[in-house]
PDB file of N, CA and C in Angstrom:
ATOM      1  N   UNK A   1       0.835  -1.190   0.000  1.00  0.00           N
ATOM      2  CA  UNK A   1       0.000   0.000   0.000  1.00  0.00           C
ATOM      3  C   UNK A   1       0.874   1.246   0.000  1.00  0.00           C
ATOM      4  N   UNK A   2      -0.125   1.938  -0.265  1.00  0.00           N
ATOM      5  CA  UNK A   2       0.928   3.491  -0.910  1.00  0.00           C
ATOM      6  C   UNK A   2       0.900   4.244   0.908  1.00  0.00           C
ATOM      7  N   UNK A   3       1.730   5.001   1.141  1.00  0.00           N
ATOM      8  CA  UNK A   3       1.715   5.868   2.477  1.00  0.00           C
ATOM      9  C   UNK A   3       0.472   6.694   2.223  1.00  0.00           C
ATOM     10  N   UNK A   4       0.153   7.240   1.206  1.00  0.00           N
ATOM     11  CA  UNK A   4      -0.965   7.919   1.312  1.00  0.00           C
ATOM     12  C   UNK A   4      -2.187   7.793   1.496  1.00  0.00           C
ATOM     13  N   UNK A   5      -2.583   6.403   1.081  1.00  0.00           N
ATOM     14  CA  UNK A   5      -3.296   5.327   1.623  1.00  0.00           C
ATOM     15  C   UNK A   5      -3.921   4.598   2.776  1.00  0.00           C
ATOM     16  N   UNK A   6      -2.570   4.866   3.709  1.00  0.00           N
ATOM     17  CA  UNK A   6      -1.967   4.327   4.831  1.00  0.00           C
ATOM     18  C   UNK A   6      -2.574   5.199   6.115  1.00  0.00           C
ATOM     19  N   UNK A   7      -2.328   6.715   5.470  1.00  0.00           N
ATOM     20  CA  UNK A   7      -2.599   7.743   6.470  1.00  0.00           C
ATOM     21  C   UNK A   7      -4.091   7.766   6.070  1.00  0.00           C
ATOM     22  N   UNK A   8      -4.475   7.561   5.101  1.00  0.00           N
ATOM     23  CA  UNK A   8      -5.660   8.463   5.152  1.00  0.00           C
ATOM     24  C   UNK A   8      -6.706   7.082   5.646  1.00  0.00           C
ATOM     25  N   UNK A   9      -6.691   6.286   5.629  1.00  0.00           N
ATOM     26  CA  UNK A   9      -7.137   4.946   6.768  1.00  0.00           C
ATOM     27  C   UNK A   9      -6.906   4.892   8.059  1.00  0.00           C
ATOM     28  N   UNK A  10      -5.853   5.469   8.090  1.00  0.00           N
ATOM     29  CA  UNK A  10      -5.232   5.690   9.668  1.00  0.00           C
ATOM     30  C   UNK A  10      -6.346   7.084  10.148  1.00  0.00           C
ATOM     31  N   UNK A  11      -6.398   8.068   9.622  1.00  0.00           N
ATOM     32  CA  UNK A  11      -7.033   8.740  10.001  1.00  0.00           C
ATOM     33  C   UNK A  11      -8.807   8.412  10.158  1.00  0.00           C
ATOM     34  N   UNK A  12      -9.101   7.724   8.933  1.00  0.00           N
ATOM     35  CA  UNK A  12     -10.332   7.422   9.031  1.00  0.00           C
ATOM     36  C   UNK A  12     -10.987   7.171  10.593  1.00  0.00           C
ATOM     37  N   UNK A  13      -9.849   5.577  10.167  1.00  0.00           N
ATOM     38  CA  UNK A  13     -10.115   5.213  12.075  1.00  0.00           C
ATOM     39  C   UNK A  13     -10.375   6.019  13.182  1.00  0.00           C
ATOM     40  N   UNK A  14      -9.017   6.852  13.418  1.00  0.00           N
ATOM     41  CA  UNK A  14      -8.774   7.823  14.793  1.00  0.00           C
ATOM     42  C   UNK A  14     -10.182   8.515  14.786  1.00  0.00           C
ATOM     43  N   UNK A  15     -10.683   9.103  13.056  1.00  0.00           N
ATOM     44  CA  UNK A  15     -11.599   9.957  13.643  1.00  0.00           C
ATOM     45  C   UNK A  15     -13.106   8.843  13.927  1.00  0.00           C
ATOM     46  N   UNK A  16     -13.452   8.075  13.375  1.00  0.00           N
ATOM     47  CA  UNK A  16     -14.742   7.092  13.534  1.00  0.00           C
ATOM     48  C   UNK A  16     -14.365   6.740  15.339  1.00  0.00           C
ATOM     49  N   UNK A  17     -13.600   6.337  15.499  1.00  0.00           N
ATOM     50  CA  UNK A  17     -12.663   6.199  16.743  1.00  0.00           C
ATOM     51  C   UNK A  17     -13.733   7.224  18.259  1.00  0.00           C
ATOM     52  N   UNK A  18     -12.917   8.677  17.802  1.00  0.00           N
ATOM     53  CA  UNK A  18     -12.915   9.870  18.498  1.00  0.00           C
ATOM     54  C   UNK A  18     -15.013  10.013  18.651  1.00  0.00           C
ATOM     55  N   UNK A  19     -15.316  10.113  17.004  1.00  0.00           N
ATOM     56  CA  UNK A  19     -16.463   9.792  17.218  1.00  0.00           C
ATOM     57  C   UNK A  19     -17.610   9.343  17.818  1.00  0.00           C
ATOM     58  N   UNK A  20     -17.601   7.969  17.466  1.00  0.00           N
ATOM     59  CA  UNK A  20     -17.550   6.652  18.786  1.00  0.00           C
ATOM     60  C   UNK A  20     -18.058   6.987  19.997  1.00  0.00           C
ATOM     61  N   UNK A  21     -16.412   7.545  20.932  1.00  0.00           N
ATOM     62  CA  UNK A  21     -16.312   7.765  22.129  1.00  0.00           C
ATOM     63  C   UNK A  21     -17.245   9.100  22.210  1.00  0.00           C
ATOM     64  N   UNK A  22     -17.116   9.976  22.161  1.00  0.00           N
ATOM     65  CA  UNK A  22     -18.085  11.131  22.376  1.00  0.00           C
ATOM     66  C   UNK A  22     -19.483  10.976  22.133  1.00  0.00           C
ATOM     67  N   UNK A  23     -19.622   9.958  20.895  1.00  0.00           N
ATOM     68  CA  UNK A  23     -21.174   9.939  21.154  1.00  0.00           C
ATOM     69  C   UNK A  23     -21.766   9.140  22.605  1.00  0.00           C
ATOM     70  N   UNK A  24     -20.570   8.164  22.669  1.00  0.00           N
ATOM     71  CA  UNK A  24     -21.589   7.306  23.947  1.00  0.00           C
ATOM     72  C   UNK A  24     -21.198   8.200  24.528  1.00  0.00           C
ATOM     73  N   UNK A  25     -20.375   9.281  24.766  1.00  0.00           N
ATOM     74  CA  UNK A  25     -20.136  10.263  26.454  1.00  0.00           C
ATOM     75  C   UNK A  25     -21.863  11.278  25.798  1.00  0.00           C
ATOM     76  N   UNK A  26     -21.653  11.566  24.868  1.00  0.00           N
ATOM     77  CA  UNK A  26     -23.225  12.492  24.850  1.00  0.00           C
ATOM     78  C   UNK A  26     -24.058  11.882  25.427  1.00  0.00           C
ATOM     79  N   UNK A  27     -24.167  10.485  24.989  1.00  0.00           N
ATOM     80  CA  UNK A  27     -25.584   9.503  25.429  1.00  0.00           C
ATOM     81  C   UNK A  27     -25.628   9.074  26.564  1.00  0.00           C
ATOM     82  N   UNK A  28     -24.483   8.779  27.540  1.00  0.00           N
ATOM     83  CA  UNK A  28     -24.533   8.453  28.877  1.00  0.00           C
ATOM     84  C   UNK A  28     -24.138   9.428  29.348  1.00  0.00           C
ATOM     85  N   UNK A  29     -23.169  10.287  29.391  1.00  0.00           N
ATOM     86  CA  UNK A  29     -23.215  11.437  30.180  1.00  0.00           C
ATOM     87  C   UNK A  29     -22.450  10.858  31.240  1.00  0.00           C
ATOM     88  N   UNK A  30     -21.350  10.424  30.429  1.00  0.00           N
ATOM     89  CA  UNK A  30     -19.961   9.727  31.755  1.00  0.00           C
ATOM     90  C   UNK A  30     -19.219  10.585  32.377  1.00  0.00           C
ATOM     91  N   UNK A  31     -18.881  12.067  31.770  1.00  0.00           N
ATOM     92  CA  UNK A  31     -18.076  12.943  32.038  1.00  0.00           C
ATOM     93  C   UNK A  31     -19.116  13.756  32.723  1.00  0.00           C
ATOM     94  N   UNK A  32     -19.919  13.665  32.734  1.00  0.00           N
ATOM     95  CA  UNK A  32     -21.339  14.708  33.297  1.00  0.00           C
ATOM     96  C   UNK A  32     -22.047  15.673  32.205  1.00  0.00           C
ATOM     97  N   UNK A  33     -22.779  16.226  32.744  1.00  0.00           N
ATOM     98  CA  UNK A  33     -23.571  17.051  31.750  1.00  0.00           C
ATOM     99  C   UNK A  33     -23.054  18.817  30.911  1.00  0.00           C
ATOM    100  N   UNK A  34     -21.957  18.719  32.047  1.00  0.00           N
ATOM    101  CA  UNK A  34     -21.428  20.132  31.609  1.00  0.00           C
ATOM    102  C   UNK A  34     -20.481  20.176  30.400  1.00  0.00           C
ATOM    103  N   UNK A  35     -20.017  18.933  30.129  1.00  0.00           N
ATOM    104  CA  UNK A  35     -19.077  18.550  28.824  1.00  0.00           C
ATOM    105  C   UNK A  35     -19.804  18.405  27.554  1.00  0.00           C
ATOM    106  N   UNK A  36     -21.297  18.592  27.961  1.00  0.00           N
ATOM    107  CA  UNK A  36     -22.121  17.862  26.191  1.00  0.00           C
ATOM    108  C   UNK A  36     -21.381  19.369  25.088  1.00  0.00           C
ATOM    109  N   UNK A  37     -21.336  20.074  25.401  1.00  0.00           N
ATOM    110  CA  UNK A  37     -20.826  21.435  24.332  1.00  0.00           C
ATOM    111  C   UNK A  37     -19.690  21.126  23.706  1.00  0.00           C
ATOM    112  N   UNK A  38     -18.820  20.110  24.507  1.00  0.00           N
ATOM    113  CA  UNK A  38     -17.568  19.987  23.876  1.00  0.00           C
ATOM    114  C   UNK A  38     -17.648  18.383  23.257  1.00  0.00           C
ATOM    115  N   UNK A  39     -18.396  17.588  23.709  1.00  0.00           N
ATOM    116  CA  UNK A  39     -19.380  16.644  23.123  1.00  0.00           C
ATOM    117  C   UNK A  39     -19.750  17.174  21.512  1.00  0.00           C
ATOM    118  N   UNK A  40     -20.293  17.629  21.441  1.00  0.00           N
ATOM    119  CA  UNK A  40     -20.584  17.672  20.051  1.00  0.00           C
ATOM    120  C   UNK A  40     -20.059  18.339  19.187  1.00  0.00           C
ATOM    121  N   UNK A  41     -19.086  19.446  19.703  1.00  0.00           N
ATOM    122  CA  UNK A  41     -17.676  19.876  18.568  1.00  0.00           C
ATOM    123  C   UNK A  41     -16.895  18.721  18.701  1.00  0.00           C
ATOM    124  N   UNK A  42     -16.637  18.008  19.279  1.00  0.00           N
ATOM    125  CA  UNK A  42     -15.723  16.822  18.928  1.00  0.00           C
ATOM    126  C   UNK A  42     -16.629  15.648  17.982  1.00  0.00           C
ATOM    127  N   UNK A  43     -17.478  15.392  17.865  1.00  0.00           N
ATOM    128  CA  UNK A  43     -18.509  14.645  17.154  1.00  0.00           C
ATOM    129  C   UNK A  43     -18.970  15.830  16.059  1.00  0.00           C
ATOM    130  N   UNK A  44     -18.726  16.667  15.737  1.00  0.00           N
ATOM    131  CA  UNK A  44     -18.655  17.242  14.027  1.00  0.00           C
ATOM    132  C   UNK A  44     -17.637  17.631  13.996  1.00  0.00           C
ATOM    133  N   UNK A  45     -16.188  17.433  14.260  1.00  0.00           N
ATOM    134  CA  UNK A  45     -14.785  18.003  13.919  1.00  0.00           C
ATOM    135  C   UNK A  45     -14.271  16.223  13.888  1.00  0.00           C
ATOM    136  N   UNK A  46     -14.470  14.961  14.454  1.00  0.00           N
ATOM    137  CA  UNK A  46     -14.297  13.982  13.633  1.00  0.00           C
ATOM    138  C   UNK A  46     -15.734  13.381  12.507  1.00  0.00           C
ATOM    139  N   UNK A  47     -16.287  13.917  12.274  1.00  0.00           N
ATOM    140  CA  UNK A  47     -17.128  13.670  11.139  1.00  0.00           C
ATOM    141  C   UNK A  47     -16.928  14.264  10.350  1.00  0.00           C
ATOM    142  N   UNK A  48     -16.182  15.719  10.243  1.00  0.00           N
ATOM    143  CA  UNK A  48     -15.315  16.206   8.903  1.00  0.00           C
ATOM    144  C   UNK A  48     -14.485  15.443   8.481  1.00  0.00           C
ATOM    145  N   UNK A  49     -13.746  15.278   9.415  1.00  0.00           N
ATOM    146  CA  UNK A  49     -12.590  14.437   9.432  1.00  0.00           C
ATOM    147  C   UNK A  49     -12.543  13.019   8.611  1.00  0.00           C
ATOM    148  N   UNK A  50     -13.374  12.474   8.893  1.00  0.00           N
ATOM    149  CA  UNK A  50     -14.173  11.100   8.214  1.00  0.00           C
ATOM    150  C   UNK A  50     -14.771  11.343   7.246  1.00  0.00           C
ATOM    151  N   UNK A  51     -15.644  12.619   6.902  1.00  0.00           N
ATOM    152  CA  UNK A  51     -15.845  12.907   5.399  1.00  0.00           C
ATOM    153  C   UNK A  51     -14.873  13.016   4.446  1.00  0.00           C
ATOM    154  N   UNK A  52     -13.903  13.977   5.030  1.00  0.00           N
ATOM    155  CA  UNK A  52     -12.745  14.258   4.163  1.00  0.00           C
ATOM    156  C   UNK A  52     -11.748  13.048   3.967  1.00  0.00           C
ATOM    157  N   UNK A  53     -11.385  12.228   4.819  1.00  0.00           N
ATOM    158  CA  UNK A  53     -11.038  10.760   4.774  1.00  0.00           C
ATOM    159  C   UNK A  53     -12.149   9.637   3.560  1.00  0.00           C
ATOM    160  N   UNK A  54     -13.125   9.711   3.350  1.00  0.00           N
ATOM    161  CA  UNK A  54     -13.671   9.281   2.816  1.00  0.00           C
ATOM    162  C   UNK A  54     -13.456   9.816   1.005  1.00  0.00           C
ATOM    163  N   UNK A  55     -13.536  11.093   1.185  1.00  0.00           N
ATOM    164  CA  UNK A  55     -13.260  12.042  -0.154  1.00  0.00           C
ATOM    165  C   UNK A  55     -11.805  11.532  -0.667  1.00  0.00           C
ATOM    166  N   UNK A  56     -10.846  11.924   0.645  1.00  0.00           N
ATOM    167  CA  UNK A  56      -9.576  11.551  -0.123  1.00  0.00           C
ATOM    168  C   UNK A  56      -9.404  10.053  -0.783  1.00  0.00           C
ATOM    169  N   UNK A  57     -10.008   9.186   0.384  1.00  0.00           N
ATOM    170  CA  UNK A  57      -9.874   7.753  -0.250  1.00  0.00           C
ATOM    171  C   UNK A  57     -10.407   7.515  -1.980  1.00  0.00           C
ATOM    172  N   UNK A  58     -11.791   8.278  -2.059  1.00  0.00           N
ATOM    173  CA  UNK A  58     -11.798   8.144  -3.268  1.00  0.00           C
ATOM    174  C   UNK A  58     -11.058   8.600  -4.585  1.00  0.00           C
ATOM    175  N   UNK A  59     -10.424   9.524  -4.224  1.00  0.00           N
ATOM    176  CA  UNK A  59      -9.300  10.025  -5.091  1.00  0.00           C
ATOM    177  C   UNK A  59      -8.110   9.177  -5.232  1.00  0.00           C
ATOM    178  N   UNK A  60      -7.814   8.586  -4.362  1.00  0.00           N
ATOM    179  CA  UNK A  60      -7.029   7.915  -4.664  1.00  0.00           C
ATOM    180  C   UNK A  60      -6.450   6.592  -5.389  1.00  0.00           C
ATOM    181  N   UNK A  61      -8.442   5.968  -5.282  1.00  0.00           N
ATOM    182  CA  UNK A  61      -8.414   4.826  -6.228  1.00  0.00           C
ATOM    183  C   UNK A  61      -7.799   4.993  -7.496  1.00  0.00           C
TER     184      UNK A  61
END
């Protein structure tokens, strides 16, 4: 596989990853309730992230 490839899978992950975790902290509310604000800039700053991971992947085929 090409490095460019490499990263942009690598990133996919981290951000589906980052994702993930913040949504179950939105939905259970593990960190408490005063964190949901930073809850959901982290759950649309890795869903760019994963869009644009998705975009690049296709370019690269």
């Amino acid at each position: 596989m090409e490095t460019e490839k490499v990263l942009c899978y690598v990133a996919m992950a981290v951000a589906g990853l980052v994702c993930l975790i913040f949504l179950l902290d939105a939905a259970l509310g593990v960190l408490g309730r005063a964190s949901i604000v930073l809850d959901i800039l982290f759950i649309i700053g890795a869903a760019f992230v994963l869009w644009q991971g998705i975009e690049t992947a296709r370019e690269l085929r």
